[in-house]
Protein backbone atom coordinates (compact mmCIF):
# COMPACT_ATOMS: atom_id res chain seq x y z
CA UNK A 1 101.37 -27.23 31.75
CA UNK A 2 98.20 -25.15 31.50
CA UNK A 3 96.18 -27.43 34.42
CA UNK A 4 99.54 -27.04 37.11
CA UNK A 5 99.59 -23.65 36.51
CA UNK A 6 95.92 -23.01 37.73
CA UNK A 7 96.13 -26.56 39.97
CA UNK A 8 99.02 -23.68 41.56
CA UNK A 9 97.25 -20.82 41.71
CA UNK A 10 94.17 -22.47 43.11
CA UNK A 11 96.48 -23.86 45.67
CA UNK A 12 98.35 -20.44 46.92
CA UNK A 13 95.02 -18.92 47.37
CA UNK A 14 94.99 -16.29 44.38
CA UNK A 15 92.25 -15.48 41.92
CA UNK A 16 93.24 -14.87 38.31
CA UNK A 17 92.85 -11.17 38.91
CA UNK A 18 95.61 -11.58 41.81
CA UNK A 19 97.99 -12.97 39.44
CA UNK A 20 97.21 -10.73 36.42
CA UNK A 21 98.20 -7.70 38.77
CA UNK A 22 100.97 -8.75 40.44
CA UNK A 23 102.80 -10.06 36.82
CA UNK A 24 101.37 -6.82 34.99
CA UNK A 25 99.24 -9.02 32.62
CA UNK A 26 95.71 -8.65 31.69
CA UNK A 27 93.18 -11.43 33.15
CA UNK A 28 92.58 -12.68 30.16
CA UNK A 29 96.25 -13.76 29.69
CA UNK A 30 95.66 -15.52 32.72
CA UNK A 31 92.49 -17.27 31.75
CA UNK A 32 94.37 -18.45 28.50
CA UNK A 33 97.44 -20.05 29.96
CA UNK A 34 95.23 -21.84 32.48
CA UNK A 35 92.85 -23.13 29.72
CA UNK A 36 96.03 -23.72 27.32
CA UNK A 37 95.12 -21.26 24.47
CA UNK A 38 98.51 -19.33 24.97
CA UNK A 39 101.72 -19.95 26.75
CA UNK A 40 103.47 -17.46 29.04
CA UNK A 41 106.74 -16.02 27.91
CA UNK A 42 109.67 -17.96 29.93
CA UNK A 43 110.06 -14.89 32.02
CA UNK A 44 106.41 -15.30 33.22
CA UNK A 45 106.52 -18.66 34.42
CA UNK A 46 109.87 -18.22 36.48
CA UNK A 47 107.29 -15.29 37.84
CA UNK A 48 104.82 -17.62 38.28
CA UNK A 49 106.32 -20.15 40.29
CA UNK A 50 107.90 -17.38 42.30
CA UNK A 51 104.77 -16.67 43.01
CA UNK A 52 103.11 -19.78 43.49
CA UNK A 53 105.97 -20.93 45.29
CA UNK A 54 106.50 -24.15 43.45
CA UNK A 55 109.74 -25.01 40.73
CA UNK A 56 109.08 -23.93 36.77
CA UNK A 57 109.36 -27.49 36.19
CA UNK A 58 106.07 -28.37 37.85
CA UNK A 59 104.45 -25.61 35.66
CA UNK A 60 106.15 -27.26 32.65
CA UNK A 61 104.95 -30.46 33.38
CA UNK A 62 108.47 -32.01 33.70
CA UNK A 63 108.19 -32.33 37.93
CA UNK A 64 105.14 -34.77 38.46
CA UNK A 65 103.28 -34.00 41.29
CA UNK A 66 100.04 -35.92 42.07
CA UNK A 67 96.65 -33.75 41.71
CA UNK A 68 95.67 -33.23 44.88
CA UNK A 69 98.91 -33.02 46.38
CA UNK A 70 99.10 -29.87 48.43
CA UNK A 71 101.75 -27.31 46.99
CA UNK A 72 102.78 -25.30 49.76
CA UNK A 73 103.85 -22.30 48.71
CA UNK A 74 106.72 -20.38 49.82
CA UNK A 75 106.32 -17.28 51.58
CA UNK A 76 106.22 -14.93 48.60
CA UNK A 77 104.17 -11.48 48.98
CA UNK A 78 100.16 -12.01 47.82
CA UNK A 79 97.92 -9.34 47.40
CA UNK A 80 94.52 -8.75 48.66
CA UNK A 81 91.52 -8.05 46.60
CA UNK A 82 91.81 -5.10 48.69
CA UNK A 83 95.67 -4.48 47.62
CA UNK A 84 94.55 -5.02 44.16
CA UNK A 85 92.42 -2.25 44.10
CA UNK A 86 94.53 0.28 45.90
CA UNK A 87 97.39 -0.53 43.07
CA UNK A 88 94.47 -0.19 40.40
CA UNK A 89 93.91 3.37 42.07
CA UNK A 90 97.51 4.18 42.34
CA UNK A 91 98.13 3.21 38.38
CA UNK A 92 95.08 5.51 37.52
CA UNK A 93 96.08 8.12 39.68
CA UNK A 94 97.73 11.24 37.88
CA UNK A 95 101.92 11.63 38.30
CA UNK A 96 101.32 14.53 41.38
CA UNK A 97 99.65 11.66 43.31
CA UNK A 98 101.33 8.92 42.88
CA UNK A 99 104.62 11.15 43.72
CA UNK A 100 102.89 12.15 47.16
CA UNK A 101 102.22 8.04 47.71
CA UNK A 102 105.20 7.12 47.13
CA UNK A 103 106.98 9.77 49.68
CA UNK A 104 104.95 8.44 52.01
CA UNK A 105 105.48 4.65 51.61
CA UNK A 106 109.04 4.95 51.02
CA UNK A 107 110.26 4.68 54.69
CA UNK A 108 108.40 1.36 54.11
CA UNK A 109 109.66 -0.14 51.04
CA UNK A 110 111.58 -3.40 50.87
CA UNK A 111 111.40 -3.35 54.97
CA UNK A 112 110.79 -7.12 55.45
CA UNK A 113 112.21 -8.01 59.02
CA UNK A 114 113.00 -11.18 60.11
CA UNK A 115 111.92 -13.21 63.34
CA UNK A 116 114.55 -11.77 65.67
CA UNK A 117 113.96 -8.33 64.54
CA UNK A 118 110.55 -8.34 65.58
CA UNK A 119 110.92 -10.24 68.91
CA UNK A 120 113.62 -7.45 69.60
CA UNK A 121 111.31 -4.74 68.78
């Protein structure tokens, strides 16, 4: 399990740091799966292959897929290093600030239009 997972993440483009942010773990946890030391909770590999975009039975092992075989991944959000550290900031930030950020992101949030929606607009 431990090599699909970072075979996956390699593949999708994503550093451990990317991963550890966007699941709310530490790097290290990261690290360990990869190298096999620990095993993510069930809830973190569903996460995982949302993210990755591949089924939680390639990261168990139980869907062989050749090494080397491209794993496209499905078009799940990915953050930038940049992205990364603006959440970093926002998490550090004190309660006043983060309140202002999110007033002004919420006409934003959860707006993901699709293909006719933006050739309309």
């Amino acid at each position: 399990m431990d090599n699909n997972i970072r075979i996956a993440r390699i593949n999708s483009g994503l550093s451990q740091k990317e991963v550890a942010i966007t699941l709310h773990v530490s790097a290290p946890s990261v690290s360990d799966w990869e190298s096999g030391k620990k095993t993510p909770t069930s809830d973190n590999i569903c996460k995982l292959a949302d993210l990755f975009g591949v089924s939680t039975d390639y990261l168990l092992g139980r869907d062989i897929t050749p090494i080397g075989a491209s794993i496209a991944p499905r078009q799940s959000p990915s953050i930038t290093p940049a992205e990364g550290e603006l959440l970093s900031a926002y998490r550090a930030a004190p309660q006043p600030i983060r309140d202002i950020v999110d007033t002004a992101l919420a006409p934003y949030a959860n707006k993901n239009p699709t293909a006719s929606e933006n050739a309309a607009g």
